[in-house]
Protein backbone atom coordinates (compact mmCIF):
# COMPACT_ATOMS: atom_id res chain seq x y z
CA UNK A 1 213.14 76.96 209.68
CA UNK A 2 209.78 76.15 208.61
CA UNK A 3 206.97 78.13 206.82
CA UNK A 4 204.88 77.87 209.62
CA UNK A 5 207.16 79.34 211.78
CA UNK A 6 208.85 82.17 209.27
CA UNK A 7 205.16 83.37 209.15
CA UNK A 8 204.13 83.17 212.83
CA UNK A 9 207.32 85.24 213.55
CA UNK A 10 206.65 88.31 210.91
CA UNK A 11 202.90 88.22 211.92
CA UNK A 12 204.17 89.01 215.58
CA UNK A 13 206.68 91.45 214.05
CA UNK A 14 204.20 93.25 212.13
CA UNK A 15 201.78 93.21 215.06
CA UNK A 16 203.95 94.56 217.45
CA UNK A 17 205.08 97.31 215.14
CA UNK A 18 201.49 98.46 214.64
CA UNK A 19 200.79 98.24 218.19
CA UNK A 20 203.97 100.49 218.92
CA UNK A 21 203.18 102.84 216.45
CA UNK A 22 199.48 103.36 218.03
CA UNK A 23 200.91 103.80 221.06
CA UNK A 24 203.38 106.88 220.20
CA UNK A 25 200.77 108.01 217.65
CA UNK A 26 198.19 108.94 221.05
CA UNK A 27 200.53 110.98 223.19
CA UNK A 28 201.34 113.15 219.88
CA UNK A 29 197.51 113.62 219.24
CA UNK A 30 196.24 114.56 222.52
CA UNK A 31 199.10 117.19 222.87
CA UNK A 32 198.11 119.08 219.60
CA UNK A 33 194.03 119.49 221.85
CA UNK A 34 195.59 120.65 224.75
CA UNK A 35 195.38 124.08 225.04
CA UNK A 36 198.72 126.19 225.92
CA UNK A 37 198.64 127.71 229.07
CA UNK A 38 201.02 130.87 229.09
CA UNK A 39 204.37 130.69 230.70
CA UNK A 40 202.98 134.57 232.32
CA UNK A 41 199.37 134.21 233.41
CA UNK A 42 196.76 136.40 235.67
CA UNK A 43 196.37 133.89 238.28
CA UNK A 44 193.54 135.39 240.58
CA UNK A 45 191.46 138.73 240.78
CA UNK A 46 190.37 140.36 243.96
CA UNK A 47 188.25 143.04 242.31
CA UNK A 48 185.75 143.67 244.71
CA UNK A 49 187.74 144.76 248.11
CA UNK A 50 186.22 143.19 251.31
CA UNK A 51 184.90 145.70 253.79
CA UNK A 52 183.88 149.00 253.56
CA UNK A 53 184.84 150.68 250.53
CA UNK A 54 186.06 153.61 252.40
CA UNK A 55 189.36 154.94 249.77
CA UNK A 56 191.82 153.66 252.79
CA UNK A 57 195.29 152.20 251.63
CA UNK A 58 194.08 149.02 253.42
CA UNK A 59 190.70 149.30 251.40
CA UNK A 60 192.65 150.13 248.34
CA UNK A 61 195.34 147.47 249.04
CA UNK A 62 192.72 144.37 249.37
CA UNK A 63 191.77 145.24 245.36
CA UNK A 64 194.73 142.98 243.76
CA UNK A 65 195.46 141.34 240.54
CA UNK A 66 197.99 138.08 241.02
CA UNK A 67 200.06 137.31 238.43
CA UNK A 68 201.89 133.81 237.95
CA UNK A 69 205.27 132.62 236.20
CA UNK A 70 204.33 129.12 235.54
CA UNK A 71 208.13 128.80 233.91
CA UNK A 72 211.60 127.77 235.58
CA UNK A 73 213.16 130.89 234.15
CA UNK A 74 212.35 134.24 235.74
CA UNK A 75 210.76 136.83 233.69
CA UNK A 76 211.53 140.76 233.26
CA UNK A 77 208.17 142.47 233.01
CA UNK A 78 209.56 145.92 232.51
CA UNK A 79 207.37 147.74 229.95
CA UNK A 80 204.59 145.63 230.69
CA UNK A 81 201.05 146.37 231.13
CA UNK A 82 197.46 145.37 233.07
CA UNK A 83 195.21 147.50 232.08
CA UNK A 84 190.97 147.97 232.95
CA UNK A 85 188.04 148.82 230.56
CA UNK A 86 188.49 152.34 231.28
CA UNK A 87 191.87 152.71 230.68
CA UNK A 88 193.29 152.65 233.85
CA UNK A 89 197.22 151.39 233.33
CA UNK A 90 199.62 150.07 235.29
CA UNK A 91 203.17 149.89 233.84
CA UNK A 92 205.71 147.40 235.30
CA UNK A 93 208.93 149.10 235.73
CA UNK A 94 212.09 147.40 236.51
CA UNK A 95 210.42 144.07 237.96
CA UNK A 96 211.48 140.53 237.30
CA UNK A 97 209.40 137.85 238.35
CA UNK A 98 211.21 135.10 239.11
CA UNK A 99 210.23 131.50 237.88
CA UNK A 100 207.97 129.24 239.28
CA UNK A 101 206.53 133.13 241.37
CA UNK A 102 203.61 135.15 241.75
CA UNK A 103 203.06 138.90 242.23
CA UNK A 104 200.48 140.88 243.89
CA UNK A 105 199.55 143.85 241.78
CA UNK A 106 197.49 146.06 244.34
CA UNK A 107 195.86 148.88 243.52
CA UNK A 108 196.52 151.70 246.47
CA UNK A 109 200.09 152.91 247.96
CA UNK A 110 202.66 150.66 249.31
CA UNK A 111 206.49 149.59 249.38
CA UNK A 112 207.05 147.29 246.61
CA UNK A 113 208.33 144.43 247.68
CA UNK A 114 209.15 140.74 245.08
CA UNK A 115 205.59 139.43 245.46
CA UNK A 116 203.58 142.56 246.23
CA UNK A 117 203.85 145.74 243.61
CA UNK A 118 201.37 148.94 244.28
CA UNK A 119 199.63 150.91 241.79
CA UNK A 120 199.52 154.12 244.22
CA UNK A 121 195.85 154.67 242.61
CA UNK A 122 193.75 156.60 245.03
CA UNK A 123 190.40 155.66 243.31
CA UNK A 124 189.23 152.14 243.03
CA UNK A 125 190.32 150.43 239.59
CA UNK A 126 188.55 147.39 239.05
CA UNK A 127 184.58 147.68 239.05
CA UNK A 128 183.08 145.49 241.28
CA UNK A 129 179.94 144.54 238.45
CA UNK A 130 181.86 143.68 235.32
CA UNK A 131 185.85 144.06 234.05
CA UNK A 132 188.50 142.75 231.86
CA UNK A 133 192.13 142.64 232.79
CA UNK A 134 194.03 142.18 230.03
CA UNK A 135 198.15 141.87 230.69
CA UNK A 136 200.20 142.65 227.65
CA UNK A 137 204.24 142.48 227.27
CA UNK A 138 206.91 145.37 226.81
CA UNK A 139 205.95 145.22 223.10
CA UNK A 140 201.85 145.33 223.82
CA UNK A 141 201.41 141.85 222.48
CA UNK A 142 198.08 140.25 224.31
CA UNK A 143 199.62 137.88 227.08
CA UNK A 144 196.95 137.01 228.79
CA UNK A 145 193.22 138.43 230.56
CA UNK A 146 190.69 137.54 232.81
CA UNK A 147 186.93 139.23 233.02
CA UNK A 148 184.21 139.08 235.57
CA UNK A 149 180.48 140.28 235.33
CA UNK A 150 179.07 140.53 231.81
CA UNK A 151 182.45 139.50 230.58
CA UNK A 152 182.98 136.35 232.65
CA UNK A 153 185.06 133.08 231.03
CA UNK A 154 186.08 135.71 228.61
CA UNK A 155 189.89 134.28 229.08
CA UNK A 156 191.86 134.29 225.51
């Protein structure tokens, strides 16, 4: 085999290595920007119930949080906790959300159903100017929030 050759060949060697290498080297970099979404995450907020606020179950009922499982495995939320600025609590209690579900966490009376769970508050809970939900797990380790008013894209 000739010089010529020889060299050509490990010039295309090396060249294609380095190429290769860039190549795998991107994917890995962008990942490590991306931020990580939550496998439990407060989906939507209805906060400020259409209609009259007139302290009716269906009044009550149209104030919701929605909560998302974004994973393939279903969750057990029992213990955990969405909570307002003044303190207001709701507790899950012997709820699994299943994967790839959402549940409707509304604040009046109701029959609890897999994608609709009632707070059986008779006052409003969310204020319609300004609020942050904040969802925390059985062990009260921050999960995930959303805010609205003075607070808004105040999402850890």
């Amino acid at each position: 085999m000739s010089k010529s050759l020889t060299t050509r060949r490990l010039t295309v060697a090396a060249l294609s290595a380095g190429a290769l290498t860039a190549v795998l080297a991107v994917p890995a970099s962008a990942a490590e920007h991306r931020p990580h979404r939550p496998d439990v995450q407060i989906a939507d907020v209805q906060y400020d119930s259409p209609g009259r606020d007139d302290r009716s179950h269906r009044s009550l009922n149209r104030e919701w949080v929605e909560i998302t499982n974004h994973s393939r495995r279903a969750v057990n939320l029992d213990g955990w906790t969405l909570e307002d600025e003044e303190g207001h609590t709701c507790t899950f209690d012997h709820y699994r959300l299943d994967g790839r579900a959402a549940v409707r966490v509304h604040t009046g009376v109701g029959r609890d159903t897999r994608t609709a769970l009632f707070q059986d508050h008779h006052p409003y809970v969310w204020d319609k100017r300004s609020d942050t939900a904040p969802l925390r797990n059985d062990r009260g380790r921050f999960v995930d929030q959303v805010s609205w008013g003075r607070h808004r894209g105040n999402r850890r």
